[in-house]
Protein backbone atom coordinates (compact mmCIF):
# COMPACT_ATOMS: atom_id res chain seq x y z
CA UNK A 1 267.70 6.11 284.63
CA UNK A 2 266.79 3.61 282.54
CA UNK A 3 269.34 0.92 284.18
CA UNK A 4 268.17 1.93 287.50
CA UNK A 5 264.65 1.33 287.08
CA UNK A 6 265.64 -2.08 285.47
CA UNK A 7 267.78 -3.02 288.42
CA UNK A 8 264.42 -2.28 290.69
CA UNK A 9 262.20 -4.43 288.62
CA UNK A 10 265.03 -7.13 288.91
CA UNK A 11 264.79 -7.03 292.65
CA UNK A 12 261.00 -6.82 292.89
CA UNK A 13 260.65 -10.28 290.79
CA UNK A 14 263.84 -11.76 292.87
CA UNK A 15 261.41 -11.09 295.90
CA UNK A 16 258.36 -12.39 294.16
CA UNK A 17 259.80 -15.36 293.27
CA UNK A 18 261.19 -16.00 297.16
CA UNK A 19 258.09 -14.99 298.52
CA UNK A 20 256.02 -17.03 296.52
CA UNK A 21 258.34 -20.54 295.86
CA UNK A 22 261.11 -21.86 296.91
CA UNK A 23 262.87 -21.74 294.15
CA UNK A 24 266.47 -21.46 294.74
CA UNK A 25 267.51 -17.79 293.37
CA UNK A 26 270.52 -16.20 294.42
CA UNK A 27 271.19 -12.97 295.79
CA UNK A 28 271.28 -10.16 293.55
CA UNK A 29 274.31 -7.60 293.53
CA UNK A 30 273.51 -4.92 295.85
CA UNK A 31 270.46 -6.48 296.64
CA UNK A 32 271.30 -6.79 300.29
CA UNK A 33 271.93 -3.16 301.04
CA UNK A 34 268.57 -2.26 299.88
CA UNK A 35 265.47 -2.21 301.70
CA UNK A 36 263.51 -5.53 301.06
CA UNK A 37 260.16 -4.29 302.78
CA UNK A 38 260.39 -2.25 299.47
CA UNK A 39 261.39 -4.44 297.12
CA UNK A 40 258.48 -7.00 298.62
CA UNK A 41 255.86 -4.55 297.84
CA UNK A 42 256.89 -3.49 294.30
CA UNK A 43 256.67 -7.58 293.83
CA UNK A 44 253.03 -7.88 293.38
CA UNK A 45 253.63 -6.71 289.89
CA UNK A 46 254.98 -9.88 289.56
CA UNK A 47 253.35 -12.49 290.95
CA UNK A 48 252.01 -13.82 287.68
CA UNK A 49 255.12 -13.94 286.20
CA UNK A 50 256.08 -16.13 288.76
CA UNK A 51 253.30 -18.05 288.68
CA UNK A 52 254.04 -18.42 284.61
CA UNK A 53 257.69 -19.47 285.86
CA UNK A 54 256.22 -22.11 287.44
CA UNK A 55 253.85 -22.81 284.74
CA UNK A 56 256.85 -23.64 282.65
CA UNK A 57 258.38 -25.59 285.06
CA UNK A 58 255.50 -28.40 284.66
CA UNK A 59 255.06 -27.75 280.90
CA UNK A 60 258.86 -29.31 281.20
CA UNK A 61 258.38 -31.45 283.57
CA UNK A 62 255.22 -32.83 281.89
CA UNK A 63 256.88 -33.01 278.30
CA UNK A 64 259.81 -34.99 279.76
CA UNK A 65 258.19 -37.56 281.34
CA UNK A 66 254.82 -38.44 279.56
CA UNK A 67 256.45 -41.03 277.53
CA UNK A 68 257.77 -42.94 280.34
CA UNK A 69 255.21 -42.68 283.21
CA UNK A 70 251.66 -44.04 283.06
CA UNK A 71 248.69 -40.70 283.65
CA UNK A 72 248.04 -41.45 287.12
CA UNK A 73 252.22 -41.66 288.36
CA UNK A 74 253.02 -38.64 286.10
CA UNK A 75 249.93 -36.92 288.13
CA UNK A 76 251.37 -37.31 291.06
CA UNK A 77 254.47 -36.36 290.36
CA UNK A 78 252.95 -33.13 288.75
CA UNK A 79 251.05 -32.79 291.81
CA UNK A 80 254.13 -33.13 294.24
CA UNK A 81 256.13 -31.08 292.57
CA UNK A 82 253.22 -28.13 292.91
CA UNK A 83 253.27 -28.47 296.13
CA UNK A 84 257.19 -28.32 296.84
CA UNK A 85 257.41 -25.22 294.42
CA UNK A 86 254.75 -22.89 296.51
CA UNK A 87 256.09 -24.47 299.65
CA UNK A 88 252.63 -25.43 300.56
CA UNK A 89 252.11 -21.53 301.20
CA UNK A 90 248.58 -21.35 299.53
CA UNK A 91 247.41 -24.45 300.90
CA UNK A 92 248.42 -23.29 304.38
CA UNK A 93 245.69 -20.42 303.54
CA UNK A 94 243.42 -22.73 302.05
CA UNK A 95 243.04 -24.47 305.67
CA UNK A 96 243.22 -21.43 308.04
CA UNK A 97 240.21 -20.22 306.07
CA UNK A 98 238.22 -23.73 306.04
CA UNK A 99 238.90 -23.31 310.32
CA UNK A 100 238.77 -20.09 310.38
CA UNK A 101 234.54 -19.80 308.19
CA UNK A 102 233.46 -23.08 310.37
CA UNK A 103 234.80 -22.31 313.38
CA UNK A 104 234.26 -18.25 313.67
CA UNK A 105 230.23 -18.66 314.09
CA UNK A 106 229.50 -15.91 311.99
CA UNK A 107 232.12 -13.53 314.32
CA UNK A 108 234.90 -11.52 312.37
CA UNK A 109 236.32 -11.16 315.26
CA UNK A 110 236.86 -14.59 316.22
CA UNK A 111 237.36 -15.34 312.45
CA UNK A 112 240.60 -13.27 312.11
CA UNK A 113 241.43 -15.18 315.55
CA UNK A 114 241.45 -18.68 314.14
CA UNK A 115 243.59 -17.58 310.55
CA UNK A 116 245.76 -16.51 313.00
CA UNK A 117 246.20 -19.77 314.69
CA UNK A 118 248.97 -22.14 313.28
CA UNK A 119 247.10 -24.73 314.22
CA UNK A 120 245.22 -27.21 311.36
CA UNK A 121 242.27 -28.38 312.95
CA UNK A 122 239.99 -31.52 310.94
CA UNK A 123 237.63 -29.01 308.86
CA UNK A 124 241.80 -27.58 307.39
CA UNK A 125 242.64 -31.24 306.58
CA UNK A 126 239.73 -31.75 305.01
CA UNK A 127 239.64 -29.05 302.87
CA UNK A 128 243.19 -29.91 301.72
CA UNK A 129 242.80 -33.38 301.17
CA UNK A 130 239.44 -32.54 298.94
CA UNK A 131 241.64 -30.09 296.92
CA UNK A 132 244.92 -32.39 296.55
CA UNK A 133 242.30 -34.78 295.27
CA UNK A 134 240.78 -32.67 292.87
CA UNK A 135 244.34 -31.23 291.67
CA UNK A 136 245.45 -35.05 290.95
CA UNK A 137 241.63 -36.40 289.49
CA UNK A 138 242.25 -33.47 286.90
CA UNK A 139 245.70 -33.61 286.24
CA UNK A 140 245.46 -37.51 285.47
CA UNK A 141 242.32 -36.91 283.28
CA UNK A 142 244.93 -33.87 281.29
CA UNK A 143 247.41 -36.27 280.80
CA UNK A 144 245.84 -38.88 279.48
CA UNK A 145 243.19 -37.22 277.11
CA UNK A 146 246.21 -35.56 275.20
CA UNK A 147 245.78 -32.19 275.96
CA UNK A 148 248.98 -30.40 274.72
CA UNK A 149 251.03 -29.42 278.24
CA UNK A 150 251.37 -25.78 277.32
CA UNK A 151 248.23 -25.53 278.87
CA UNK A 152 249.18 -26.27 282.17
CA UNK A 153 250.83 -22.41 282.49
CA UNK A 154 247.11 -21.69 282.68
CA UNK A 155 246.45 -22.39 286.57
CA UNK A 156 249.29 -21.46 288.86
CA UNK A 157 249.84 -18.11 286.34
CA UNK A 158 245.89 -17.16 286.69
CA UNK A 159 245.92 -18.49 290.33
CA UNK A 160 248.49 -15.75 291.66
CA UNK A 161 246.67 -13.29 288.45
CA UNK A 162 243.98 -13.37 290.79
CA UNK A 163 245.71 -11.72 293.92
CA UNK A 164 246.32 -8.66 292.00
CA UNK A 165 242.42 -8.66 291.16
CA UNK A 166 242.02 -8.74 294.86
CA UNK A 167 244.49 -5.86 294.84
CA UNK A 168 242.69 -4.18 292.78
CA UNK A 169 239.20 -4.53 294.41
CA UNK A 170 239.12 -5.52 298.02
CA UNK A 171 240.43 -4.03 300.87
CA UNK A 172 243.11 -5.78 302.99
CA UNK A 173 241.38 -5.91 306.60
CA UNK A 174 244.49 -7.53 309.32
CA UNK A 175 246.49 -4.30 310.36
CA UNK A 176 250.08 -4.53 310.65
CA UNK A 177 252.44 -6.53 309.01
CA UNK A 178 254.09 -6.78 305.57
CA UNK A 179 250.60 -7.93 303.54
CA UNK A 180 249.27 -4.73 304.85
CA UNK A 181 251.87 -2.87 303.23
CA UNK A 182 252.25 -4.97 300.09
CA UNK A 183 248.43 -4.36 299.20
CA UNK A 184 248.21 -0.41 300.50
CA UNK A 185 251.45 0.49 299.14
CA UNK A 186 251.64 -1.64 295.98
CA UNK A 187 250.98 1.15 292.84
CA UNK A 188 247.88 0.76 291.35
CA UNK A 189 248.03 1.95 287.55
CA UNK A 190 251.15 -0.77 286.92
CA UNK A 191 248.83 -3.21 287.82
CA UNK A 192 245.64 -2.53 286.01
CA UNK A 193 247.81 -2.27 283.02
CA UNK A 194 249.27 -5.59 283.77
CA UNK A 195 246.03 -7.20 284.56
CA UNK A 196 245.17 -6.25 280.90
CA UNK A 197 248.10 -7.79 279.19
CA UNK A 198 247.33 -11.13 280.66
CA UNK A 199 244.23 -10.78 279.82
CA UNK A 200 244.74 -10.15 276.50
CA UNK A 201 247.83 -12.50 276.08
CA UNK A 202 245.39 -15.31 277.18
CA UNK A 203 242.67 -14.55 274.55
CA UNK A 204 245.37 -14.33 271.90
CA UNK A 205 246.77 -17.70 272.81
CA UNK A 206 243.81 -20.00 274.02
CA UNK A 207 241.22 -17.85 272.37
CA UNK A 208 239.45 -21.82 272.57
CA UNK A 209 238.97 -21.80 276.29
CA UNK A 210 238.80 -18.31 277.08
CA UNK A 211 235.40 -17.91 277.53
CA UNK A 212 234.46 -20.84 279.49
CA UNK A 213 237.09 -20.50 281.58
CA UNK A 214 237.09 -17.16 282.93
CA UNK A 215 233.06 -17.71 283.26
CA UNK A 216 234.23 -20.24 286.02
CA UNK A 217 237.00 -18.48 287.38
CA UNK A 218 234.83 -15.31 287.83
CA UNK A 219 231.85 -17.31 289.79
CA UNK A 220 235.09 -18.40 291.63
CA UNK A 221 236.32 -15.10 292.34
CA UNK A 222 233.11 -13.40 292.94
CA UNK A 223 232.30 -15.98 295.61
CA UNK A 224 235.58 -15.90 297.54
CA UNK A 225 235.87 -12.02 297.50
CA UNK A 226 231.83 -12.06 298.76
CA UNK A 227 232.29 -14.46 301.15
CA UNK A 228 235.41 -12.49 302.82
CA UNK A 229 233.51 -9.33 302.43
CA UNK A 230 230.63 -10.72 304.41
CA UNK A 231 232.01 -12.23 307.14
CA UNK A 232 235.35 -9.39 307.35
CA UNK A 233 234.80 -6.84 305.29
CA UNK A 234 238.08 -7.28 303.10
CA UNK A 235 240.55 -10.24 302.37
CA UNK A 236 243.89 -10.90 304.53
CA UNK A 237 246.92 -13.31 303.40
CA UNK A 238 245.16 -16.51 303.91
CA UNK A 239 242.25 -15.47 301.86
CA UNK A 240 244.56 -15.20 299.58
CA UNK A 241 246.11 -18.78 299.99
CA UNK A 242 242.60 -20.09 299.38
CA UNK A 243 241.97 -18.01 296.14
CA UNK A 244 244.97 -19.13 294.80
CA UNK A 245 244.25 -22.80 295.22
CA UNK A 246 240.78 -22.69 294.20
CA UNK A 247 241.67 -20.73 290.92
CA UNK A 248 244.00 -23.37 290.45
CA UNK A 249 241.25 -26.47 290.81
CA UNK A 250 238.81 -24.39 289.14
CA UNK A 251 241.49 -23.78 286.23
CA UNK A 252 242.07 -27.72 285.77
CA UNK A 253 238.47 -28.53 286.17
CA UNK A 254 237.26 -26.24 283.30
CA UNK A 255 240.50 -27.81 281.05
CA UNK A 256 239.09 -31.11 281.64
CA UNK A 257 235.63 -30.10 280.25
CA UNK A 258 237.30 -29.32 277.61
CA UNK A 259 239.38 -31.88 276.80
């Protein structure tokens, strides 16, 4: 029993970790005569694991390199390797929304429409180059005012942290699809308890930032899920993209008023 429920949590991450990087993980045994629909919505559990994966990933990144590259150079590279990581998934969201509030007059209808729309239109570009330029104005400022680099786990683990919050308290509003199923389906009392661990876990260890921090990332929060409330009555996937990266900026701006 016990081995069996540990081989489904090994699946669910192996699909949270596909889903939400492109980190190159190989297939699992069995995993390819299971169900991955499944497997996709037991991931949510994990999404801020894999967000603390990738956390780690820059801690390393940023401890091997700060001797050699100047604060702005090591910021980019920082930055760049962010963006490869998620495969540019949240920003994608980030713009479809920026269209999508603009553009949809006030009209859910016609808001849903735009999301929908692969297309980036100026208002999208705009709203990712303000956001890339935040990400790299903070990340510079980090680096150089010698704030230790275990901190930067803090923003891509509580960026995806704050799609299971959505989870947890919006309704997801596009019908069909596997975001649909991921949020419906996706058990409910595993995360609650795993929203409370992280919680806790990040008042043990940066019991110096805690407060000020998740003051900002809860104006953050409250303003996204209000907004999306308003104008749909519930979030969809690129609501989500846009949470994620504005967690993220909001994350590295309140680090930088702090160090």
């Amino acid at each position: 029993m016990l081995i069996s429920w540990l081989k489904t949590q090994a699946y669910a991450f192996a699909s949270a970790v596909r889903f939400l990087s492109v980190i190159p993980l190989p297939q699992l045994p069995g995993e390819k005569e299971r169900d991955w629909r499944q497997d996709l919505i037991s991931s949510l559990f994990f999404y801020p694991t894999v967000g603390l994966l990738l956390g780690f990933i820059f801690v390393l990144l940023a401890e091997g390199l700060q001797g050699i590259f100047q604060p702005a150079l090591l910021a980019v590279i920082l930055l760049t390797v962010w963006i490869c990581l998620s495969g540019a998934l949240h920003l994608d969201g980030l713009a479809d929304c920026a269209d999508a509030c603009v553009g949809g007059l006030g009209s859910s209808e016609k808001t849903l429409m735009i999301m929908k729309d692969p297309a980036c239109g100026p208002v999208g570009v705009s709203a990712i180059v303000v956001v890339l330029l935040l990400k790299f104005s903070a990340l510079q400022e980090l680096v150089s005012s010698g704030l230790p680099n275990i901190y930067l786990l803090l923003p891509p683990l509580l960026g995806r942290y704050s799609i299971v919050l959505m989870r947890l308290t919006t309704p997801y509003v596009r019908e069909g699809g596997i975001g649909e199923d991921v949020f419906k389906l996706s058990p409910v009392r595993p995360l609650i308890i795993q929203s409370l661990i992280v919680l806790i876990s990040i008042i043990y260890f940066f019991p110096g930032v805690f407060v000020g921090l998740f003051s900002l990332l809860a104006l953050v929060f409250f303003f996204v899920r209000r907004a999306c409330i308003s104008r749909l009555t519930g979030c969809t996937g690129d609501v989500l993209g846009a949470l994620v990266e504005l967690i993220e900026v909001a994350t590295l701006v309140a680090l930088c008023l702090y160090f």
